[in-house]
C-alpha atoms as a PDB file:
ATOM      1  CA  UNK A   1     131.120 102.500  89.541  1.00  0.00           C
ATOM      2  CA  UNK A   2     130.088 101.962  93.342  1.00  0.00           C
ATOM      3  CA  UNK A   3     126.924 104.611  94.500  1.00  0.00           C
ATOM      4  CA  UNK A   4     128.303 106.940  96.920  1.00  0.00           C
ATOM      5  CA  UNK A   5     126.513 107.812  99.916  1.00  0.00           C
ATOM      6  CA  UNK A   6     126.107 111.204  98.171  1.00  0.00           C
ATOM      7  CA  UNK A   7     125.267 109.932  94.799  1.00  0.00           C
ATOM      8  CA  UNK A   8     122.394 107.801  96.753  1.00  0.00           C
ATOM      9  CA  UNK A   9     120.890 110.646  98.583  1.00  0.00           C
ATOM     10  CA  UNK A  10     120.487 112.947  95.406  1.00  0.00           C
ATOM     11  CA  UNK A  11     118.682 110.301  93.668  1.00  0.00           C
ATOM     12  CA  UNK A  12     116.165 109.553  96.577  1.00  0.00           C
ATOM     13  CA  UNK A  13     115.759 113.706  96.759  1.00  0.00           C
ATOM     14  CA  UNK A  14     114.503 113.677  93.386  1.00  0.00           C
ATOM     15  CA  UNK A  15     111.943 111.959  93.902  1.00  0.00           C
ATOM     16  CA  UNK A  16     109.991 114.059  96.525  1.00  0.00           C
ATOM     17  CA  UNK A  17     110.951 117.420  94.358  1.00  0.00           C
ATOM     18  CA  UNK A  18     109.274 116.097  91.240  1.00  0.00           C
ATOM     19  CA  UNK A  19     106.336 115.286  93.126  1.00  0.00           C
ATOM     20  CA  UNK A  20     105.609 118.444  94.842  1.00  0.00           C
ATOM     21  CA  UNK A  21     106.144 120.248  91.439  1.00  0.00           C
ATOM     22  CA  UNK A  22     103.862 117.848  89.591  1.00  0.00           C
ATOM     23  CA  UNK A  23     106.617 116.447  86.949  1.00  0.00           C
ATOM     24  CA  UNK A  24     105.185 113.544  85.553  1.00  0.00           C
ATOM     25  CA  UNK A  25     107.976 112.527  83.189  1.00  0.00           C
ATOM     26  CA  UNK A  26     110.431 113.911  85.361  1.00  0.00           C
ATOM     27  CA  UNK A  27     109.340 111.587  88.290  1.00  0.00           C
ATOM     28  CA  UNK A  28     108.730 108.581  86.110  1.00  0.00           C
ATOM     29  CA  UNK A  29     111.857 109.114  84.188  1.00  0.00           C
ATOM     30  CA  UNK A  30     113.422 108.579  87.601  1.00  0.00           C
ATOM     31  CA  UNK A  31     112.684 104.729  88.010  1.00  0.00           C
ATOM     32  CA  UNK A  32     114.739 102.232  86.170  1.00  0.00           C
ATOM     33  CA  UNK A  33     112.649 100.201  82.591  1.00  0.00           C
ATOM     34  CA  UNK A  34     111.355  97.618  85.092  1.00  0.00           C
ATOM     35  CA  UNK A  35     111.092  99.754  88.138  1.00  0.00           C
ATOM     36  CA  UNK A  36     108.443  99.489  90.417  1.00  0.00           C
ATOM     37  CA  UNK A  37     106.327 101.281  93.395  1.00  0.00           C
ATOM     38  CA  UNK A  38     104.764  99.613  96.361  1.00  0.00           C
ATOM     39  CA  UNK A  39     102.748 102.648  98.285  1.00  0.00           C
ATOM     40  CA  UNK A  40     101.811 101.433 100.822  1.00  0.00           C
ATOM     41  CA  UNK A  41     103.086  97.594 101.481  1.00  0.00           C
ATOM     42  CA  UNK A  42     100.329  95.669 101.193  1.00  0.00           C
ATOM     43  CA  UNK A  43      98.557  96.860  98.311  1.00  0.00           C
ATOM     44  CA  UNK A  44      99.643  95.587  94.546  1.00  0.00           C
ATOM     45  CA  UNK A  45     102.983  97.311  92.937  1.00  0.00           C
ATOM     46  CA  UNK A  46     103.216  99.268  90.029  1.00  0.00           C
ATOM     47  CA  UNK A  47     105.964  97.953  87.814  1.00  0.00           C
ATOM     48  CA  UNK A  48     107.165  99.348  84.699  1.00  0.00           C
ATOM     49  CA  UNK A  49     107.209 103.292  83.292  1.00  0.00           C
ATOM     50  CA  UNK A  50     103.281 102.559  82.334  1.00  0.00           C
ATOM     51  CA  UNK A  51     102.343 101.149  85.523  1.00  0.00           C
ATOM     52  CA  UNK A  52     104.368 104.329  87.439  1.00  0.00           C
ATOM     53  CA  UNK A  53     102.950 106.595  85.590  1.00  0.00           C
ATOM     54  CA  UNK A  54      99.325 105.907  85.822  1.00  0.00           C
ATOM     55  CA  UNK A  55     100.117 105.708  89.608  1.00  0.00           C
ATOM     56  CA  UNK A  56     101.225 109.059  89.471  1.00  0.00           C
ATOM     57  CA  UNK A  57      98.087 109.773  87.859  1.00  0.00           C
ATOM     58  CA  UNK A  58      96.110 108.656  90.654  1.00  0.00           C
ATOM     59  CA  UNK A  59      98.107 109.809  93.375  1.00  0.00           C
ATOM     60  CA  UNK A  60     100.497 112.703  92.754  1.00  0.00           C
ATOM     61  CA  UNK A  61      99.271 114.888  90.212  1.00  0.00           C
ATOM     62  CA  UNK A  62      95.910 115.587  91.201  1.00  0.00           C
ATOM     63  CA  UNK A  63      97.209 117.154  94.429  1.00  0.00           C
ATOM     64  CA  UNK A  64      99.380 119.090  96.121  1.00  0.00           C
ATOM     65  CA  UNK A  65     102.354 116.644  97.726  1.00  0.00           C
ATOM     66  CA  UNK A  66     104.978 117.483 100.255  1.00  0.00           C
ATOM     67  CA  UNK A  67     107.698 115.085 101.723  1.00  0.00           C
ATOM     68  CA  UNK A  68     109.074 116.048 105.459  1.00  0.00           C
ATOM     69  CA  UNK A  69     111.790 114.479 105.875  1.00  0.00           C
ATOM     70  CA  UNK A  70     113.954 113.437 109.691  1.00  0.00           C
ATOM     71  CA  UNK A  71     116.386 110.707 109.267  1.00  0.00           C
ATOM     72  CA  UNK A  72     117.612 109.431 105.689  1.00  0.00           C
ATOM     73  CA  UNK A  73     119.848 105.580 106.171  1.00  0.00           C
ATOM     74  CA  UNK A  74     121.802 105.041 103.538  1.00  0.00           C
ATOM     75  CA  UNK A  75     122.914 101.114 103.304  1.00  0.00           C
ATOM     76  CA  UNK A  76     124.895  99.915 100.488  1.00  0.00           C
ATOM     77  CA  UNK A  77     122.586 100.605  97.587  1.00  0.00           C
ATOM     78  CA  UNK A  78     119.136 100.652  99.790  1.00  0.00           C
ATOM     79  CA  UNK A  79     118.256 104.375 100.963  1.00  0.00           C
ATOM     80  CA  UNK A  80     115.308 103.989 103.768  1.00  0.00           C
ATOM     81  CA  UNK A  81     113.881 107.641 104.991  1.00  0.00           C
ATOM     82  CA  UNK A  82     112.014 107.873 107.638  1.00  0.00           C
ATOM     83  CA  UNK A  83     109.340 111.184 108.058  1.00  0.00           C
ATOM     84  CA  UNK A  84     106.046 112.639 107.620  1.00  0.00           C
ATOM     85  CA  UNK A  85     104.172 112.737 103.959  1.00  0.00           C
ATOM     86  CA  UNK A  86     101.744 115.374 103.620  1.00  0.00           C
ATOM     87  CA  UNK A  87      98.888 115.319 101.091  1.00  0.00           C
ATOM     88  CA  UNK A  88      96.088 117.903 100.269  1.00  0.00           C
ATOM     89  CA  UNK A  89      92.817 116.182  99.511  1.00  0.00           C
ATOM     90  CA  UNK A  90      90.474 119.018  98.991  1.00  0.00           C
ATOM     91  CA  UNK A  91      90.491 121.116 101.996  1.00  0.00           C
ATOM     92  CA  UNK A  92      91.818 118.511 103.945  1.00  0.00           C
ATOM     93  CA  UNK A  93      95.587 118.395 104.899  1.00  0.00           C
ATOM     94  CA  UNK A  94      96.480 114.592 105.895  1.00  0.00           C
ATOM     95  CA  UNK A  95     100.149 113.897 107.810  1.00  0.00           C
ATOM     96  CA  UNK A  96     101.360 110.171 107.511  1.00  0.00           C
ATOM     97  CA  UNK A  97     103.896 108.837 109.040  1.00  0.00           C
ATOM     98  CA  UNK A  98     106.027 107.267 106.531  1.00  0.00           C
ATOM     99  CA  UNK A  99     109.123 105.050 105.938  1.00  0.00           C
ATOM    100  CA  UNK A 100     110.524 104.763 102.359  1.00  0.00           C
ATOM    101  CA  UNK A 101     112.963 102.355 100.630  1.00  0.00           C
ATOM    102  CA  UNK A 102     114.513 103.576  97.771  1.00  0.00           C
ATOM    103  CA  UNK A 103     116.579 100.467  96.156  1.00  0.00           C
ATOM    104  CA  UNK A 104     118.851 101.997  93.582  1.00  0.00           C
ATOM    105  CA  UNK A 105     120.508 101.346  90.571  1.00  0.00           C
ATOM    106  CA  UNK A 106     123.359 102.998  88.465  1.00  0.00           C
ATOM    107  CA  UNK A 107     122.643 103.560  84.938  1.00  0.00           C
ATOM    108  CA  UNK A 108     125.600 105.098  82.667  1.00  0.00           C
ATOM    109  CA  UNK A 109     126.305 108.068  84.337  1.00  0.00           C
ATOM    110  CA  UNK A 110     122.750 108.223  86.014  1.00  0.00           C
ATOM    111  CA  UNK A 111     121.451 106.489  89.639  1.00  0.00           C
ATOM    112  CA  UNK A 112     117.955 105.360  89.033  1.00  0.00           C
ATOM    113  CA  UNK A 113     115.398 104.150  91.313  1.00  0.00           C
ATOM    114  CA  UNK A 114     114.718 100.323  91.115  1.00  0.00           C
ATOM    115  CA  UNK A 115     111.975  99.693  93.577  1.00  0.00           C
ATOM    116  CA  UNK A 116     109.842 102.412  95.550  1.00  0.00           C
ATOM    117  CA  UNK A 117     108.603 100.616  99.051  1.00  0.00           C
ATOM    118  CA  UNK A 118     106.659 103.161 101.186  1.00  0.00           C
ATOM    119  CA  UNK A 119     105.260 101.965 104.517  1.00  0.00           C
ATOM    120  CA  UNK A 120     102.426 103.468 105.968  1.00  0.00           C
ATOM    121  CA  UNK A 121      98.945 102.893 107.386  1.00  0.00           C
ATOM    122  CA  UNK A 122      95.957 102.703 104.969  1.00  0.00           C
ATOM    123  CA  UNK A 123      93.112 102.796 107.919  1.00  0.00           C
ATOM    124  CA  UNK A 124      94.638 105.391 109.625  1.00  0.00           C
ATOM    125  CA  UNK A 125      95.180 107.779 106.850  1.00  0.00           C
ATOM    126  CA  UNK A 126      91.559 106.736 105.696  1.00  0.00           C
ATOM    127  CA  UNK A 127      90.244 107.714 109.918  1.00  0.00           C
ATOM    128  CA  UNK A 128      92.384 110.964 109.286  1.00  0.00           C
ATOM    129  CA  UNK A 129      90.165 111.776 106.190  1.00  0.00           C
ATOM    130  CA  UNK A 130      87.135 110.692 107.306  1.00  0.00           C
ATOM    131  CA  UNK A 131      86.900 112.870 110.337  1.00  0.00           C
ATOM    132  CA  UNK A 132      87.049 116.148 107.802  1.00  0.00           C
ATOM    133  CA  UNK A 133      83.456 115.080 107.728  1.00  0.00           C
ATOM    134  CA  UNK A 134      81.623 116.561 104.373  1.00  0.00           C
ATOM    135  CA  UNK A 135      84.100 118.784 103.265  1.00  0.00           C
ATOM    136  CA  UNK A 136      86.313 115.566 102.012  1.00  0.00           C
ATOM    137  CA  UNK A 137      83.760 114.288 100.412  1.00  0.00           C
ATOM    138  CA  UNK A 138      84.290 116.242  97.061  1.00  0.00           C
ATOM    139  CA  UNK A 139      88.135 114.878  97.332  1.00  0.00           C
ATOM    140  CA  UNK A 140      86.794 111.384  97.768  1.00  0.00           C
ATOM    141  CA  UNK A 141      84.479 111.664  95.284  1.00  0.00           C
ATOM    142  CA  UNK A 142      87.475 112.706  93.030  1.00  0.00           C
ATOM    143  CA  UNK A 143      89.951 109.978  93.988  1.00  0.00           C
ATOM    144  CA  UNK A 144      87.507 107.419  93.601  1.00  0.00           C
ATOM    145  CA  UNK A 145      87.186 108.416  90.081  1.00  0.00           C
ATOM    146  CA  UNK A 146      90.726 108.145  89.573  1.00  0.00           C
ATOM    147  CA  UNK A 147      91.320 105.286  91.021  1.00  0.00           C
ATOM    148  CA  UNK A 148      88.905 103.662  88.153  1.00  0.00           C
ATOM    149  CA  UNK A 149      89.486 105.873  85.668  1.00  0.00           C
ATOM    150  CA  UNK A 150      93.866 104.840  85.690  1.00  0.00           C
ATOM    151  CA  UNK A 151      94.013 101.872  87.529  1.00  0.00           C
ATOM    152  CA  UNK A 152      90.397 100.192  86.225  1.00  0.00           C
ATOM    153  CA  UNK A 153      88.921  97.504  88.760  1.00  0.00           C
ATOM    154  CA  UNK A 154      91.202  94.810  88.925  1.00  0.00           C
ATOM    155  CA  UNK A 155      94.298  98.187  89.949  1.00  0.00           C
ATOM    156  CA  UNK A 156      91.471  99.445  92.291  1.00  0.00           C
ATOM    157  CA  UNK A 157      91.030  96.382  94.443  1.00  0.00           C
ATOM    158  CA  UNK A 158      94.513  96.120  94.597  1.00  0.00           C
ATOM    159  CA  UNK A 159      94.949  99.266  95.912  1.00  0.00           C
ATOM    160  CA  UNK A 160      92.407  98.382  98.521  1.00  0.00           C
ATOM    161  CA  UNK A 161      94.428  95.144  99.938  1.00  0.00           C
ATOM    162  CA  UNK A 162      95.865  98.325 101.809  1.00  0.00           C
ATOM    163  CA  UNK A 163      93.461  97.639 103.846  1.00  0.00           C
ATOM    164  CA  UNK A 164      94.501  94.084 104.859  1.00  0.00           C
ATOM    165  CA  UNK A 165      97.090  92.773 107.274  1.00  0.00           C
ATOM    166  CA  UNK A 166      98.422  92.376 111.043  1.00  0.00           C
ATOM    167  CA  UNK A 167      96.939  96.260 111.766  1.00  0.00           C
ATOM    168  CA  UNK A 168      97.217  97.212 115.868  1.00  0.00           C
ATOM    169  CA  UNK A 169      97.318  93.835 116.636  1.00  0.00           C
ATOM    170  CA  UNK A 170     100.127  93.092 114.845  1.00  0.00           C
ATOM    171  CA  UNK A 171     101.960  95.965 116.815  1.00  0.00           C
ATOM    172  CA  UNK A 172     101.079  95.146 119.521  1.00  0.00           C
ATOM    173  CA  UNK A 173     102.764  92.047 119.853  1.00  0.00           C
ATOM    174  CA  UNK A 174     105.589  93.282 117.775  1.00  0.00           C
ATOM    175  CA  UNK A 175     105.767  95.527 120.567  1.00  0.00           C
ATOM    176  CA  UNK A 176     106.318  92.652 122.713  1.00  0.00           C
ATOM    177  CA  UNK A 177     109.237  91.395 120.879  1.00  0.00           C
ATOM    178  CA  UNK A 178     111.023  94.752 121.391  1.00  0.00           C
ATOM    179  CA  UNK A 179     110.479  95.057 125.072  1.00  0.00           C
ATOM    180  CA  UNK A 180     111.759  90.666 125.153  1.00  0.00           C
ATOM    181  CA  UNK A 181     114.500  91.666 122.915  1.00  0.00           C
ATOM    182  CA  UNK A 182     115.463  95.081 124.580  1.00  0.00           C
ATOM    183  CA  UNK A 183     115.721  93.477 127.921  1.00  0.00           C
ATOM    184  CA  UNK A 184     117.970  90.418 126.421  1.00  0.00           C
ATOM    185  CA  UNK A 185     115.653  87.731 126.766  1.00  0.00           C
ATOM    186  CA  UNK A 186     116.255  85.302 123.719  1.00  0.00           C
ATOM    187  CA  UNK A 187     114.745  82.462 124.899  1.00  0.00           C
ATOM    188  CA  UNK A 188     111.192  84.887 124.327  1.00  0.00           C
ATOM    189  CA  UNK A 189     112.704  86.638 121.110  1.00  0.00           C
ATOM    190  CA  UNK A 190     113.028  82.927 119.590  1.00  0.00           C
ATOM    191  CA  UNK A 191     109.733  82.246 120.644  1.00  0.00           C
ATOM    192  CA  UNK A 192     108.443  85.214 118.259  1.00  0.00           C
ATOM    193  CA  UNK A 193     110.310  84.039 115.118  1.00  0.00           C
ATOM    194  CA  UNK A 194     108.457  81.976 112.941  1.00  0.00           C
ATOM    195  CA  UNK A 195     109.954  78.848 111.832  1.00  0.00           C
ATOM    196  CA  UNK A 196     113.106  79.216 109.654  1.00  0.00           C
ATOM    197  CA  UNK A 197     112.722  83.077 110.323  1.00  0.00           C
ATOM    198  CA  UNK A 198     115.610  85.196 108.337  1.00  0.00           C
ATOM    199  CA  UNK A 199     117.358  87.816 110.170  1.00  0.00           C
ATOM    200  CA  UNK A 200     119.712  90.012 108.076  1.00  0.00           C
ATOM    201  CA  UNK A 201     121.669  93.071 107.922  1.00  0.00           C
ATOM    202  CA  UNK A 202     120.119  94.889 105.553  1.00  0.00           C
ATOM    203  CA  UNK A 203     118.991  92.867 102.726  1.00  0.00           C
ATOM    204  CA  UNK A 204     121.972  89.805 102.541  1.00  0.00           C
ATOM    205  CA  UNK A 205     124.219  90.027 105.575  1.00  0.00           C
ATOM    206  CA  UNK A 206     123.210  87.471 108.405  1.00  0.00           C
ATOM    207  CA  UNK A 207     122.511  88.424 111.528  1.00  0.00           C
ATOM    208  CA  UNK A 208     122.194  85.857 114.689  1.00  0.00           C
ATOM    209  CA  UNK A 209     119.812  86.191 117.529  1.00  0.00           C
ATOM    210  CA  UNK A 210     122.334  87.284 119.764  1.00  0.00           C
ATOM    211  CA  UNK A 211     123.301  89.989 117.530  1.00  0.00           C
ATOM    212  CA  UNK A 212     120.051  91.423 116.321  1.00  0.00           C
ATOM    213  CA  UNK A 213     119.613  91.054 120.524  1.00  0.00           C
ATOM    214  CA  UNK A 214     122.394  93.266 120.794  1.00  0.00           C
ATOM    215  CA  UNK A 215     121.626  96.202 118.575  1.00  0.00           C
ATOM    216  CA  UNK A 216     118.504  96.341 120.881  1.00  0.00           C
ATOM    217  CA  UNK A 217     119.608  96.401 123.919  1.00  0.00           C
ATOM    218  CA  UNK A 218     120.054 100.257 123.926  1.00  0.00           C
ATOM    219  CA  UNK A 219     117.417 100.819 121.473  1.00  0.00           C
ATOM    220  CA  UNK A 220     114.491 103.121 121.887  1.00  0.00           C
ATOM    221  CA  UNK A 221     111.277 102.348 119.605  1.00  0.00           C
ATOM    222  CA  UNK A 222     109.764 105.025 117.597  1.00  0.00           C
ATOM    223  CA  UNK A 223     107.194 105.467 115.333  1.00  0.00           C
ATOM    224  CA  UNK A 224     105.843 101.610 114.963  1.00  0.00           C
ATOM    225  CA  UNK A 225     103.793 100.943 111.689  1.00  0.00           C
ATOM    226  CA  UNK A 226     101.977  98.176 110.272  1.00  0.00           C
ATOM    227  CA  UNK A 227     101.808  98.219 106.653  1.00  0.00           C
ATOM    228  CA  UNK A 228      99.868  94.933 105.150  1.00  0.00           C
ATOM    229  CA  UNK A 229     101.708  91.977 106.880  1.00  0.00           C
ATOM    230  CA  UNK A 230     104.940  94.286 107.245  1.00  0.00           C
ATOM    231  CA  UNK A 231     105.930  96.089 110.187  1.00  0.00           C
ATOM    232  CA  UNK A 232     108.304  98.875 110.348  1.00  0.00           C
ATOM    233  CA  UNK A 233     109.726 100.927 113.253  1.00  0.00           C
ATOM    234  CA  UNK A 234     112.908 103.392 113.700  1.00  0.00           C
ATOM    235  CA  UNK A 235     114.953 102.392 116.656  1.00  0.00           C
ATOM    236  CA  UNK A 236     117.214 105.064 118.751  1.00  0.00           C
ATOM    237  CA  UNK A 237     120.440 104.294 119.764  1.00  0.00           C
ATOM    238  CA  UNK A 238     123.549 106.303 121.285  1.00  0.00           C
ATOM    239  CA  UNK A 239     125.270 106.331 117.795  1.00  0.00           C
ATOM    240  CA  UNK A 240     122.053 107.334 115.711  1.00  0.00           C
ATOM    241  CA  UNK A 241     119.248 106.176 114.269  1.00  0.00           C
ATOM    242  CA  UNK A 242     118.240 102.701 112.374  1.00  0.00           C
ATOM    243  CA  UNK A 243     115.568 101.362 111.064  1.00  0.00           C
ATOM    244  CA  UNK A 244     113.884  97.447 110.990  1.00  0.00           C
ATOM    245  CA  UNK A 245     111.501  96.199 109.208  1.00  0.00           C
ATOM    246  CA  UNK A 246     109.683  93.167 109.541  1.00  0.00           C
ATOM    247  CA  UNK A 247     107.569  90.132 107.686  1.00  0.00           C
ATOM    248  CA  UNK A 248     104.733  88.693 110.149  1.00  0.00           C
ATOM    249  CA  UNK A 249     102.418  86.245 110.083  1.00  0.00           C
ATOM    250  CA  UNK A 250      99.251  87.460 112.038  1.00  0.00           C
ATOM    251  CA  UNK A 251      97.183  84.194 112.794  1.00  0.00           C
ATOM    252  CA  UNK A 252      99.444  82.842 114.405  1.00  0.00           C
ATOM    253  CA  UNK A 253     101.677  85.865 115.351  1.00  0.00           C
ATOM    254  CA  UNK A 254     105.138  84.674 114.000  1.00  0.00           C
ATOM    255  CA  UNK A 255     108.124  87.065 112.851  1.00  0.00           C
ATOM    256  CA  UNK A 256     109.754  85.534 109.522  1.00  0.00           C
ATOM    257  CA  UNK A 257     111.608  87.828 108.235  1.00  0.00           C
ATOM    258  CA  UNK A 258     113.687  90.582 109.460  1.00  0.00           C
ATOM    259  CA  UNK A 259     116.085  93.805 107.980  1.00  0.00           C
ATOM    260  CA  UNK A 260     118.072  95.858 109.997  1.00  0.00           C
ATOM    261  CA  UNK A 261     119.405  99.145 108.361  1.00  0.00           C
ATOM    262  CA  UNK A 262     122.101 101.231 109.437  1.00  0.00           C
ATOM    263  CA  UNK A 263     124.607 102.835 108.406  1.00  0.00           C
ATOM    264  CA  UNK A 264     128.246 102.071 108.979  1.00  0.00           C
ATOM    265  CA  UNK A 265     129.588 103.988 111.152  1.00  0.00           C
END
């Protein structure tokens, strides 16, 4: 039985609800045997109901967890939402901006979640925190604990390749791209793509140059972030809102892999 656009959007809402109330089984039950969470791209994924649930460990149920949400895509059986995730550490409130993709997966009667992807910017959530001054330092104190305590040293590290990838650079010249590709310049846009570079309709449907040039044109860029070597950004058009996402490779700058999500409409 297909996933409806409805079916989709209830299993992605679960998600959020559970953590805000703190339901560890409830959240975990959501993902499928061999489900896994990336948060944030870059760092190592969590796979399996073990693997989840220490993450929730570390992350979610030490701390009160709120997911705002603007614009939800739904694209065949991919959800990406794009909004703001707010997290209490201490006394300090931290916003991220945030994209998500849910990839989903029907189960008997039930739509699971097959693979968590959240997109969002280690360094600066790490500069929001740091300039609580002392007062975070009790919450830092606390998370580092946690971070050794469920994911040991080897699941610690990994968390902190967060830290690597393209960063402002890397937007900055993806920035680049858009304004090249926005204007209709492909000779430039092909000049960004790494060799071989993939360009796709959400995950499988090719795209040409001229066509990925053409859902640009009358784009407007929003809310650009580099997560690891991954760069995300919503794009405004007449008829809505879509979202791309992007593999780079920073030294050289090269684009080699691209997604473009919309919905049909």
């Amino acid at each position: 039985m297909p996933i409806t656009r409805a079916d989709a959007l209830a299993a992605v809402e679960r998600s959020p609800a559970a953590a805000a109330a703190r339901d560890r089984r409830g959240w975990v039950g959501l993902f499928t045997p061999d489900g896994q969470v990336q948060d944030p791209v870059g760092s190592s994924p969590h796979r399996g109901h073990a693997a989840i649930g220490r993450f929730f460990d570390t992350f979610i149920g030490p701390r009160d967890v709120a997911y705002l949400p603007d614009t939800d895509i739904v694209s065949g059986e991919t959800v990406v939402r794009d909004g703001v995730l707010q997290a209490a550490l201490g006394s300090i409130m931290l916003r991220v901006p945030i994209y998500i993709r849910y990839d989903l997966q029907r189960s008997g009667e039930e739509v699971k979640i097959a693979a968590l992807t959240a997109f969002w910017e280690l360094p600066s959530m790490v500069g929001q925190f740091l300039r609580g001054g002392v007062k975070g330092v009790p919450a830092g104190l606390q998370l580092s604990r946690a971070l050794l305590t469920n994911q040991g040293l080897i699941g610690t590290l990994g968390f902190l390749n967060g830290f690597r990838g393209t960063g402002a650079d890397g937007k900055r010249q993806f920035g680049r791209f858009l304004d090249d590709a926005r204007i209709g310049d492909e000779v430039a846009v092909r000049r960004w793509l790494g060799k071989g570079a993939r360009i796709t309709s959400g995950d499988d449907t090719p795209l040409s140059t001229s066509d990925l040039l053409s859902r640009l044109s009358d784009s407007r860029p929003r809310k650009l972030i580099a997560s690891g070597y991954h760069i995300a950004v919503a794009l405004e058009r007449d008829t809505g809102r879509d979202v791309l996402t992007a593999e780079v490779d920073s030294k050289p700058f090269a684009i080699r892999r691209i997604r473009y999500f919309s919905e049909q409409r």
